[in-house]
PDB file of N, CA and C in Angstrom:
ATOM      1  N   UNK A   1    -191.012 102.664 127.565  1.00  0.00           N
ATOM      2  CA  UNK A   1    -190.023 103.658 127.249  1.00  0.00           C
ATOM      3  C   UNK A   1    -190.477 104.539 126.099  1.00  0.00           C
ATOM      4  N   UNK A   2    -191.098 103.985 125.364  1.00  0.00           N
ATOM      5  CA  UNK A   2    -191.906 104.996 123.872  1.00  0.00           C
ATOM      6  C   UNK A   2    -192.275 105.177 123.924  1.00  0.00           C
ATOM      7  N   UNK A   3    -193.615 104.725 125.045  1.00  0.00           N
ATOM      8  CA  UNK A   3    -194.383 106.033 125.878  1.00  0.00           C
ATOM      9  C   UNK A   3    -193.883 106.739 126.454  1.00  0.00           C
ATOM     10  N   UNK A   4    -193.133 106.839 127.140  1.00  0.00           N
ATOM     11  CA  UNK A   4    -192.770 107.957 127.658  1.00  0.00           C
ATOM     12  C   UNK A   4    -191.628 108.739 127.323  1.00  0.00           C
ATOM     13  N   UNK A   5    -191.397 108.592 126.417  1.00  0.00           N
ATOM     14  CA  UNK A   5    -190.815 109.543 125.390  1.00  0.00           C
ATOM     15  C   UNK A   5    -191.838 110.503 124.295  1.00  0.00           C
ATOM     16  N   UNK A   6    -192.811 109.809 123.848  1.00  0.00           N
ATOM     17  CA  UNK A   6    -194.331 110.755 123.396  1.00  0.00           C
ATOM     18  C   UNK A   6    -194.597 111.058 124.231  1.00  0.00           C
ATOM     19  N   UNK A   7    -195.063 110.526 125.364  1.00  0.00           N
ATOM     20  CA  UNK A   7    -196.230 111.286 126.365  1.00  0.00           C
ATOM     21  C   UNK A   7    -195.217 112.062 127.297  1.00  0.00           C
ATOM     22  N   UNK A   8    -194.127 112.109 127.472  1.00  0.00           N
ATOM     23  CA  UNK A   8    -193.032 112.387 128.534  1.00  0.00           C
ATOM     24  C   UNK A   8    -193.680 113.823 128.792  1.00  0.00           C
ATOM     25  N   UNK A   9    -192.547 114.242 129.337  1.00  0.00           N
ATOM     26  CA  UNK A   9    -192.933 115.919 129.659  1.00  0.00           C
ATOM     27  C   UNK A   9    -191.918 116.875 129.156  1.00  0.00           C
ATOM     28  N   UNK A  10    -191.334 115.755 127.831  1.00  0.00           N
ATOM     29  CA  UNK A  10    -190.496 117.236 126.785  1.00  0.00           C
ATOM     30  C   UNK A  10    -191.290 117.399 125.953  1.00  0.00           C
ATOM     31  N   UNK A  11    -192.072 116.351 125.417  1.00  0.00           N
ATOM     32  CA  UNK A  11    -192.820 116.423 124.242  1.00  0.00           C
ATOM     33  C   UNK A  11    -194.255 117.266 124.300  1.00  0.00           C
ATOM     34  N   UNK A  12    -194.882 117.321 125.488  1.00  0.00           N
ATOM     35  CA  UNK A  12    -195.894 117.929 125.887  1.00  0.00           C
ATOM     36  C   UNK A  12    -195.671 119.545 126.288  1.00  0.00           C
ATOM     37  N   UNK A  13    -196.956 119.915 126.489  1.00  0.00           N
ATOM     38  CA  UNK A  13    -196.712 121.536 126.825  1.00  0.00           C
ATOM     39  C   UNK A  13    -196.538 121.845 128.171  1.00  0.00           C
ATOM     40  N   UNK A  14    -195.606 122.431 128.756  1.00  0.00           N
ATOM     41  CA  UNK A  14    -195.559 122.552 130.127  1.00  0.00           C
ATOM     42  C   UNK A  14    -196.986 123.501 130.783  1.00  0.00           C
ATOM     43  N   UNK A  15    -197.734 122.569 131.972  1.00  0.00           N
ATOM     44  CA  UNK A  15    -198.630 123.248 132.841  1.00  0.00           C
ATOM     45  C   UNK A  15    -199.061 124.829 132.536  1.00  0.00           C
ATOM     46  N   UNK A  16    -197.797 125.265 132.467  1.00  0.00           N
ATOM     47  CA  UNK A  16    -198.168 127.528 132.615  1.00  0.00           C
ATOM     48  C   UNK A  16    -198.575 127.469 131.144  1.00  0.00           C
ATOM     49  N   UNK A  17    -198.212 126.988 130.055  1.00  0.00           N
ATOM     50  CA  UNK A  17    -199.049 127.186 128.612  1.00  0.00           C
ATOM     51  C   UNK A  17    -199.664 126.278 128.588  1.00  0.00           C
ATOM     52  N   UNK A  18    -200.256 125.424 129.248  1.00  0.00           N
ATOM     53  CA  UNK A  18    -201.750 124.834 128.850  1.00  0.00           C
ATOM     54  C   UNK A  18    -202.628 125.574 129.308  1.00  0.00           C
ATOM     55  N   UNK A  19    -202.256 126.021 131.061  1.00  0.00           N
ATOM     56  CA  UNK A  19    -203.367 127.349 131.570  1.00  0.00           C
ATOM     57  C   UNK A  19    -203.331 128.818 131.206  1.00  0.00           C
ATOM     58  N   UNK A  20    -202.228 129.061 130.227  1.00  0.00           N
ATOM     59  CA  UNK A  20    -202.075 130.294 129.474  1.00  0.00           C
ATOM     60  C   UNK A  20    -202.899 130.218 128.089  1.00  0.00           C
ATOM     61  N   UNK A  21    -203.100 128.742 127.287  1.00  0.00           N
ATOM     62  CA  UNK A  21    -204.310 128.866 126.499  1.00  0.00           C
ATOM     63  C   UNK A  21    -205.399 129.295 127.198  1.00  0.00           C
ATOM     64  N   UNK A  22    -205.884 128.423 128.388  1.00  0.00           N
ATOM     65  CA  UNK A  22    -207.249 128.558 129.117  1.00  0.00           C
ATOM     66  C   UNK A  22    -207.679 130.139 129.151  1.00  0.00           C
ATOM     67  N   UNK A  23    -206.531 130.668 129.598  1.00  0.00           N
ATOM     68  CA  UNK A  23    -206.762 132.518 130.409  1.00  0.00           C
ATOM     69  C   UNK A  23    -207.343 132.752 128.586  1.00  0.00           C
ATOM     70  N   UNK A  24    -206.464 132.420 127.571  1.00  0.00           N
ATOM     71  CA  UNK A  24    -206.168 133.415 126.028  1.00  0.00           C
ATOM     72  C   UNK A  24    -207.533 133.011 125.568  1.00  0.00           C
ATOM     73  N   UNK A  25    -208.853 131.622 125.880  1.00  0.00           N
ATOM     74  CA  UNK A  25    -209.909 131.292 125.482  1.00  0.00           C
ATOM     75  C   UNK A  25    -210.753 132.195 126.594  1.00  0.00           C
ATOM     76  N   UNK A  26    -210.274 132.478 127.581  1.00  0.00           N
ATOM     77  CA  UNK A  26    -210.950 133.321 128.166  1.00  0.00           C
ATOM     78  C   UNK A  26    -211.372 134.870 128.228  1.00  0.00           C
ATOM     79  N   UNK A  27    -209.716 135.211 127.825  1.00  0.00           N
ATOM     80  CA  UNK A  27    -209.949 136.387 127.418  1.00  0.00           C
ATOM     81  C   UNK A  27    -210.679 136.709 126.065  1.00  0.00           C
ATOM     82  N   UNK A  28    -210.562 136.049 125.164  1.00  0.00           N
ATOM     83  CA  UNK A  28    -211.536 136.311 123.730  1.00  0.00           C
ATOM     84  C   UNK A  28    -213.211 136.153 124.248  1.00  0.00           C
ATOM     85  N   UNK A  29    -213.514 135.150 124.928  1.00  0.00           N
ATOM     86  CA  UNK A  29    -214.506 134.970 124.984  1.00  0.00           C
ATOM     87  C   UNK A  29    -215.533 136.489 125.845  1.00  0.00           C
ATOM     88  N   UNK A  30    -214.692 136.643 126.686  1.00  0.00           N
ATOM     89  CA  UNK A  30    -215.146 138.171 127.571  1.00  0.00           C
ATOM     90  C   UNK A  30    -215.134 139.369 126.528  1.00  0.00           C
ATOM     91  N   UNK A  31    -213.632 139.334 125.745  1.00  0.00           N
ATOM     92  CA  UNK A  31    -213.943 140.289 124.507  1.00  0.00           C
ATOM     93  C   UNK A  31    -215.217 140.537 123.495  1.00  0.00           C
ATOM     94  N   UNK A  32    -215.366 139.594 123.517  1.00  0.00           N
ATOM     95  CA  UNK A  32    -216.735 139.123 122.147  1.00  0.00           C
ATOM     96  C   UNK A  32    -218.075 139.244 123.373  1.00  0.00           C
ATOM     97  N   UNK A  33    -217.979 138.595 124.272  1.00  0.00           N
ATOM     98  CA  UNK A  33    -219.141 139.443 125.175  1.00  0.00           C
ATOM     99  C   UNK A  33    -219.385 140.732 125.091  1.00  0.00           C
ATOM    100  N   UNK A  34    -218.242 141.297 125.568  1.00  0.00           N
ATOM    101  CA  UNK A  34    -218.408 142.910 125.962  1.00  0.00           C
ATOM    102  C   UNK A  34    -218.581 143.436 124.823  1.00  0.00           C
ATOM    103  N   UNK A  35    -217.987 142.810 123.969  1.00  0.00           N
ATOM    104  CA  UNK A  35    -218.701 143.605 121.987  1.00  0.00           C
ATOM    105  C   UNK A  35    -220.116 143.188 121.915  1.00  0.00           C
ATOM    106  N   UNK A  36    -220.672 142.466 121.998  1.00  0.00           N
ATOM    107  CA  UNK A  36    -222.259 142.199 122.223  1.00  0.00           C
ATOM    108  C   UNK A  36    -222.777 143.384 122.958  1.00  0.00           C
ATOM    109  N   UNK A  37    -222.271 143.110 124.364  1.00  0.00           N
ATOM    110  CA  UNK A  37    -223.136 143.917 125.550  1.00  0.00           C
ATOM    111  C   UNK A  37    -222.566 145.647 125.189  1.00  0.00           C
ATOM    112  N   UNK A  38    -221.498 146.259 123.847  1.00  0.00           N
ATOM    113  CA  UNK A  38    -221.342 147.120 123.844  1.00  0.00           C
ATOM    114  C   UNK A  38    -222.542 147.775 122.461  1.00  0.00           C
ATOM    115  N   UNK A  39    -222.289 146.433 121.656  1.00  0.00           N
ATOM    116  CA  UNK A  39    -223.556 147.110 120.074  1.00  0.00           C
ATOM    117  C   UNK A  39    -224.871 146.904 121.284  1.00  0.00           C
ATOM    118  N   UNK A  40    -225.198 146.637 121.664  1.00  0.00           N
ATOM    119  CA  UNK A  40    -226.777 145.889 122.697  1.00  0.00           C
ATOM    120  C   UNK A  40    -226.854 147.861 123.228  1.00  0.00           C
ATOM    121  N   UNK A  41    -226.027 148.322 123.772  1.00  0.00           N
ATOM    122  CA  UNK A  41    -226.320 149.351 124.785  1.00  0.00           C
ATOM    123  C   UNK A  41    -226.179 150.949 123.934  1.00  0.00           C
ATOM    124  N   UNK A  42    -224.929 150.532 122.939  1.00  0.00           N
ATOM    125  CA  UNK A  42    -225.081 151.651 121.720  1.00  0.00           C
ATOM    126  C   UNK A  42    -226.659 151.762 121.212  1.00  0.00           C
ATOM    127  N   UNK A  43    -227.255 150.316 120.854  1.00  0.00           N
ATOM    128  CA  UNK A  43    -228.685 150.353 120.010  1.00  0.00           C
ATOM    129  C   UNK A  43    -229.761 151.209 121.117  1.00  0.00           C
ATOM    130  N   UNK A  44    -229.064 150.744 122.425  1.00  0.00           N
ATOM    131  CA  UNK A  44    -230.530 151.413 123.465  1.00  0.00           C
ATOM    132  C   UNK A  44    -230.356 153.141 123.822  1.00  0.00           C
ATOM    133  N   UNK A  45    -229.098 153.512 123.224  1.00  0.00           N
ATOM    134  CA  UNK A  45    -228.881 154.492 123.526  1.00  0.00           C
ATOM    135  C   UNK A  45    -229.568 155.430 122.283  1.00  0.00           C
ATOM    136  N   UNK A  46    -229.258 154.807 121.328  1.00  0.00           N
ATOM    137  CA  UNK A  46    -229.872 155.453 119.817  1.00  0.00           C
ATOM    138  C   UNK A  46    -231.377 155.709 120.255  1.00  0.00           C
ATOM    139  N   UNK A  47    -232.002 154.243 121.076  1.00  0.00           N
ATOM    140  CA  UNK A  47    -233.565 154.499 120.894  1.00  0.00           C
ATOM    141  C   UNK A  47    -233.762 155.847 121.864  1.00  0.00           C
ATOM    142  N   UNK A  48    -233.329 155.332 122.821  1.00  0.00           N
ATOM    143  CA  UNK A  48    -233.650 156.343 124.038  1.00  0.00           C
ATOM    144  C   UNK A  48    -233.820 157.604 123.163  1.00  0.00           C
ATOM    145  N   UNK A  49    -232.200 158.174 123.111  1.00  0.00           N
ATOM    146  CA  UNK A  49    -231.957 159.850 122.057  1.00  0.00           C
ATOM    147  C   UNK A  49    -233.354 159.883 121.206  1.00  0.00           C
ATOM    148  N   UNK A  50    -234.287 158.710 120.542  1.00  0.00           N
ATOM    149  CA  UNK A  50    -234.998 159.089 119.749  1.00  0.00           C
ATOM    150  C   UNK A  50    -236.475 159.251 120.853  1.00  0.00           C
ATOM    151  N   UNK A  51    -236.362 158.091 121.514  1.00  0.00           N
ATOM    152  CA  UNK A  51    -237.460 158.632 122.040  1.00  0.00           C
ATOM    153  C   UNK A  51    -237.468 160.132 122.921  1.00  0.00           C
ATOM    154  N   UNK A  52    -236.731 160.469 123.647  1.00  0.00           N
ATOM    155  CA  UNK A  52    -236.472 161.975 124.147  1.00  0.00           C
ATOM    156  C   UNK A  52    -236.878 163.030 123.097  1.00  0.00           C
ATOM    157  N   UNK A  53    -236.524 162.683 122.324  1.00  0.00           N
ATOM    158  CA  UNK A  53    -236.642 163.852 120.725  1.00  0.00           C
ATOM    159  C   UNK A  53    -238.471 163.550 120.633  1.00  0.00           C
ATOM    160  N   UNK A  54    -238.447 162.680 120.750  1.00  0.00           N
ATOM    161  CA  UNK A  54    -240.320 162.339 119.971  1.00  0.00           C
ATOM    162  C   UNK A  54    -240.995 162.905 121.402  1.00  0.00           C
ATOM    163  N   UNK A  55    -240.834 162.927 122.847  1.00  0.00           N
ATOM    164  CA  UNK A  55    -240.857 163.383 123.916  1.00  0.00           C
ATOM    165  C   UNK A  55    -241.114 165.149 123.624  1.00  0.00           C
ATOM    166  N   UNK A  56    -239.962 165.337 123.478  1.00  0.00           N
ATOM    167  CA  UNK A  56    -239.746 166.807 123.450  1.00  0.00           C
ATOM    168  C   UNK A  56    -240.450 167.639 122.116  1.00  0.00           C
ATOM    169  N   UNK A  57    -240.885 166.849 121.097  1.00  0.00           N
ATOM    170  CA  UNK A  57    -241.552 167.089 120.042  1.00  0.00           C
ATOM    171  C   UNK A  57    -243.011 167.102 120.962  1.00  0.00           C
ATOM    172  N   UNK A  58    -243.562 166.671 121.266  1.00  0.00           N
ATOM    173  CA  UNK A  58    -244.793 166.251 122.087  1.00  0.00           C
ATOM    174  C   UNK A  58    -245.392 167.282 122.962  1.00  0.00           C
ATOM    175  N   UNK A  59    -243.904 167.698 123.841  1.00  0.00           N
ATOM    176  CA  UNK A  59    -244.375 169.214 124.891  1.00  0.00           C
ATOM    177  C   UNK A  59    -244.403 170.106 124.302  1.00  0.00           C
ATOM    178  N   UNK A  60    -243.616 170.123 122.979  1.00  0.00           N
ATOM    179  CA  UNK A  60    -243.313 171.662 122.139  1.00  0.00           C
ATOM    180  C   UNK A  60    -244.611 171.657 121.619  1.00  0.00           C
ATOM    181  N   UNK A  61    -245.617 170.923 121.163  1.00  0.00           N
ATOM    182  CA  UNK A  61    -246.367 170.833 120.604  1.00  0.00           C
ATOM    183  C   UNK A  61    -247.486 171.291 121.500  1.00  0.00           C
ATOM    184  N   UNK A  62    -247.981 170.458 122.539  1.00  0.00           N
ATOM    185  CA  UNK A  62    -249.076 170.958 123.589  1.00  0.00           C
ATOM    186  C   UNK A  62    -248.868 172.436 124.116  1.00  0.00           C
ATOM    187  N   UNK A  63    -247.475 173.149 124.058  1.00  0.00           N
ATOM    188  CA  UNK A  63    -247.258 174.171 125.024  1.00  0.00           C
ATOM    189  C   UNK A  63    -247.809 175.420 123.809  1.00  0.00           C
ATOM    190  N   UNK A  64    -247.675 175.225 122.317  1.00  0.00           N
ATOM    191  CA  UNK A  64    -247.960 175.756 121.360  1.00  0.00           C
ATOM    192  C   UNK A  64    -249.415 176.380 121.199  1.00  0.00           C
ATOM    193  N   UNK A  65    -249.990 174.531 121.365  1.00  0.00           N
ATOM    194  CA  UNK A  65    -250.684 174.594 121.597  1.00  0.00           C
ATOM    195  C   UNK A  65    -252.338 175.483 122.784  1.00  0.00           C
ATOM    196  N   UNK A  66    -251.294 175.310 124.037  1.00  0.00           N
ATOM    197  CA  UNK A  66    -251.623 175.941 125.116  1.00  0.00           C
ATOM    198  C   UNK A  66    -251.547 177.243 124.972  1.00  0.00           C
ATOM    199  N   UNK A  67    -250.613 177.858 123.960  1.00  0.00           N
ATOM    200  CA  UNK A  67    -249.885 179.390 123.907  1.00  0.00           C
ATOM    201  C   UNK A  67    -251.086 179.613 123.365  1.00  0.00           C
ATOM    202  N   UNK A  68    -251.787 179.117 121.921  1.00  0.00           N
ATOM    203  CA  UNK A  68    -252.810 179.764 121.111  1.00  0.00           C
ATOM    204  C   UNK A  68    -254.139 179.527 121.921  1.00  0.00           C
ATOM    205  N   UNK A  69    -253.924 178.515 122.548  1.00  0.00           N
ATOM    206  CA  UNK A  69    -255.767 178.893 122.843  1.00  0.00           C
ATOM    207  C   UNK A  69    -255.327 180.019 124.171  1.00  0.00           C
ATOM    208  N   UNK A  70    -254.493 180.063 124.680  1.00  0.00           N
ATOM    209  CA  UNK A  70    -254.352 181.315 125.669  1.00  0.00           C
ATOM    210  C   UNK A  70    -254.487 182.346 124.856  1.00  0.00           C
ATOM    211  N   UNK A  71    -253.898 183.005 124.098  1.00  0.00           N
ATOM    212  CA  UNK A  71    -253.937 184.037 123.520  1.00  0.00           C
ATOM    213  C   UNK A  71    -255.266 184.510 123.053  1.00  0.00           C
ATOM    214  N   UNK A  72    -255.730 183.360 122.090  1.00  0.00           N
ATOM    215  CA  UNK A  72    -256.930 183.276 121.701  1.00  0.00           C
ATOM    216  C   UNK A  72    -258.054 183.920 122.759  1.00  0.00           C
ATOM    217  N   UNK A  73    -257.803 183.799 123.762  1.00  0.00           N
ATOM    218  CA  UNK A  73    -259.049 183.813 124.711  1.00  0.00           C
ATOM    219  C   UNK A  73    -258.713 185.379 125.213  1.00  0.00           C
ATOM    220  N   UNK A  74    -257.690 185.554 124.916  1.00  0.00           N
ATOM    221  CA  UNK A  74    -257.706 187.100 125.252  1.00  0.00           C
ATOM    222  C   UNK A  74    -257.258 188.252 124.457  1.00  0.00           C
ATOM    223  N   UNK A  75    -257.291 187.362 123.008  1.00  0.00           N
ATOM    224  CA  UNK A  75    -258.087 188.216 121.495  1.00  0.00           C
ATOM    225  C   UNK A  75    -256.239 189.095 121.466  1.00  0.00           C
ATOM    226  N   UNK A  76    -255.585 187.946 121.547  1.00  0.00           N
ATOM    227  CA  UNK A  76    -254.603 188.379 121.286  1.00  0.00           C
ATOM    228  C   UNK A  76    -254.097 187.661 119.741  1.00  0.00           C
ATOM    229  N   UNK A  77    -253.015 187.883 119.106  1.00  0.00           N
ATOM    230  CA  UNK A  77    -252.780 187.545 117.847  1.00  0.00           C
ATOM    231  C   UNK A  77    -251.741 186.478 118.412  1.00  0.00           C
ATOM    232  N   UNK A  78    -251.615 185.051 117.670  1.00  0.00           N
ATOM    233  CA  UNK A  78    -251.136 183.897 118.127  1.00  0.00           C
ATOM    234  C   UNK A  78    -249.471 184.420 117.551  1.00  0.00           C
ATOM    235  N   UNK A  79    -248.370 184.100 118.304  1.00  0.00           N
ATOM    236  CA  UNK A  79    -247.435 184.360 117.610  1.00  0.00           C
ATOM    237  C   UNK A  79    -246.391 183.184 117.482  1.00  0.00           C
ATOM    238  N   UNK A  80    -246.269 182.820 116.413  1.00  0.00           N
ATOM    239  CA  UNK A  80    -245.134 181.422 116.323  1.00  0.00           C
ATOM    240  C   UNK A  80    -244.030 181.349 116.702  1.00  0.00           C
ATOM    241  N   UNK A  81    -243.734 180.151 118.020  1.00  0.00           N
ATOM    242  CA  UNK A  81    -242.614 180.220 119.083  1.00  0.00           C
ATOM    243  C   UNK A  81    -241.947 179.027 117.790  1.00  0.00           C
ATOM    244  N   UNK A  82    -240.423 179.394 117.504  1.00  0.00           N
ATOM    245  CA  UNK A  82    -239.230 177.873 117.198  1.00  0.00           C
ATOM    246  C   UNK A  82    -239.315 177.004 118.061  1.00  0.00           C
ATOM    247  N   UNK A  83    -239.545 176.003 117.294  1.00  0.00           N
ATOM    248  CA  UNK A  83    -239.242 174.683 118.135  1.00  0.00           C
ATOM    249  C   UNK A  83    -237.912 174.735 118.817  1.00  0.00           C
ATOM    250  N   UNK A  84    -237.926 173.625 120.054  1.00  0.00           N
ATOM    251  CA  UNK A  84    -236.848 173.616 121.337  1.00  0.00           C
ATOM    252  C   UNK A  84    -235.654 172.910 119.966  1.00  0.00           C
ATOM    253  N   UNK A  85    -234.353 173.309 120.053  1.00  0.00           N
ATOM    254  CA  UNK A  85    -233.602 172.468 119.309  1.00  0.00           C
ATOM    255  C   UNK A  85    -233.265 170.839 119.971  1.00  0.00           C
ATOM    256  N   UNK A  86    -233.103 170.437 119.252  1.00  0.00           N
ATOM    257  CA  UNK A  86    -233.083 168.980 119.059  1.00  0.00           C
ATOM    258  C   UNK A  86    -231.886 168.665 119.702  1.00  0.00           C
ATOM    259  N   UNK A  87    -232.141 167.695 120.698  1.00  0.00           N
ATOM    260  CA  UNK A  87    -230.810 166.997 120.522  1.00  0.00           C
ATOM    261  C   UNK A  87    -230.540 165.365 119.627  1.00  0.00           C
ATOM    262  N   UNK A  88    -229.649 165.407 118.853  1.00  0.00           N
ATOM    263  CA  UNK A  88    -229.452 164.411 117.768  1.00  0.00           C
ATOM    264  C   UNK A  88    -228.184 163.699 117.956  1.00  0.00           C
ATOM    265  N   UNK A  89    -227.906 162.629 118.389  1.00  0.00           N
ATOM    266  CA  UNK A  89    -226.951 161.787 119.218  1.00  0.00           C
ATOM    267  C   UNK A  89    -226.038 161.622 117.753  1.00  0.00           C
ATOM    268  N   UNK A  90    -224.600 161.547 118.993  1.00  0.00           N
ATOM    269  CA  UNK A  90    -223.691 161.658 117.009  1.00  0.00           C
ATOM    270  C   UNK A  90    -222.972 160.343 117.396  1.00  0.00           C
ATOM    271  N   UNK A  91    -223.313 159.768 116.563  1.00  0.00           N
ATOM    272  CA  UNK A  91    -222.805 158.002 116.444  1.00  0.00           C
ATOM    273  C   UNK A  91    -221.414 158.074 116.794  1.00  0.00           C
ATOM    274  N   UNK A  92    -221.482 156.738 117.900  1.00  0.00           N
ATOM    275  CA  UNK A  92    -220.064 156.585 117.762  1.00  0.00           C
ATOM    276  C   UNK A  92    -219.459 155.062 117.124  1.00  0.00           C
ATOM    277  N   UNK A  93    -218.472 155.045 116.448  1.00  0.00           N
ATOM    278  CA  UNK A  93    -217.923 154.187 115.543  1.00  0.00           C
ATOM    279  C   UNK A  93    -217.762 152.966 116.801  1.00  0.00           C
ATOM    280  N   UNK A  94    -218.454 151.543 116.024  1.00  0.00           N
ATOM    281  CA  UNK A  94    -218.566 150.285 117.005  1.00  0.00           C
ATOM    282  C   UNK A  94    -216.939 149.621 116.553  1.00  0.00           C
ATOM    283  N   UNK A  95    -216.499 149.016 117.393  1.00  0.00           N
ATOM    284  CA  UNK A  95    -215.301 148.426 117.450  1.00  0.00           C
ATOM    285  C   UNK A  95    -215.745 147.160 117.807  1.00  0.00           C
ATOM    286  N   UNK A  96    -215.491 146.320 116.553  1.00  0.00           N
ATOM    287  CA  UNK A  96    -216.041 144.504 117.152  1.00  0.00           C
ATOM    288  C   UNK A  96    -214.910 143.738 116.758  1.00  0.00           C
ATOM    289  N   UNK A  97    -213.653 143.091 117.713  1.00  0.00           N
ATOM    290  CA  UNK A  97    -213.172 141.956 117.250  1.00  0.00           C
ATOM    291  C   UNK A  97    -212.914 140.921 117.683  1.00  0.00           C
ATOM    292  N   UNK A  98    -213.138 140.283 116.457  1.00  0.00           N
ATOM    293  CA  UNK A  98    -213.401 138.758 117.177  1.00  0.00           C
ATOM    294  C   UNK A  98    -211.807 137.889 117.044  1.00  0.00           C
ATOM    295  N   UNK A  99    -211.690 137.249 118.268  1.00  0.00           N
ATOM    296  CA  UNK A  99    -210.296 137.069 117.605  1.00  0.00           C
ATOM    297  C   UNK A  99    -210.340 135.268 116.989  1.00  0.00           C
TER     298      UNK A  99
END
């Protein structure tokens, strides 16, 4: 009888909130993933933007290049082209919580 008055089923948590913790450990746990897999893809996005820029630094450079010895060869005066503008990725603010 005093067992089953502790262990009974007033004293315990009914079934839907023991599997309503389960879902609430589940849902944090997917949260805190997707904050990983969201700083993980922000960082690859930063590199990328940089490598494109170091890319585009590279053609501006050979085509400059290409411009003066063209000119050159036909005793023309080299004339200085602006670099292509940049594109420079504008951070976006990371949101991480852990609950």
């Amino acid at each position: 009888m005093l067992f089953s008055k502790i262990w009974g089923g007033s004293l315990t948590e009914p079934r839907y909130i023991r599997r309503t913790r389960a879902y609430l450990q589940e849902a944090r746990m997917a949260m805190l993933e997707h904050s990983i897999a969201a700083e993980y893809y922000q960082s690859s996005a930063e590199m990328y933007a940089a490598r494109a820029q170091r890319l585009e630094q590279e053609i501006h450079d050979w085509e400059e290049q290409a411009f003066q010895r063209h000119s050159a060869a036909k005793g023309l005066s080299p004339a200085r082209k602006e670099p292509p503008a940049m594109v420079v990725p504008t951070p976006t603010p990371a949101v991480v919580r852990a609950a």
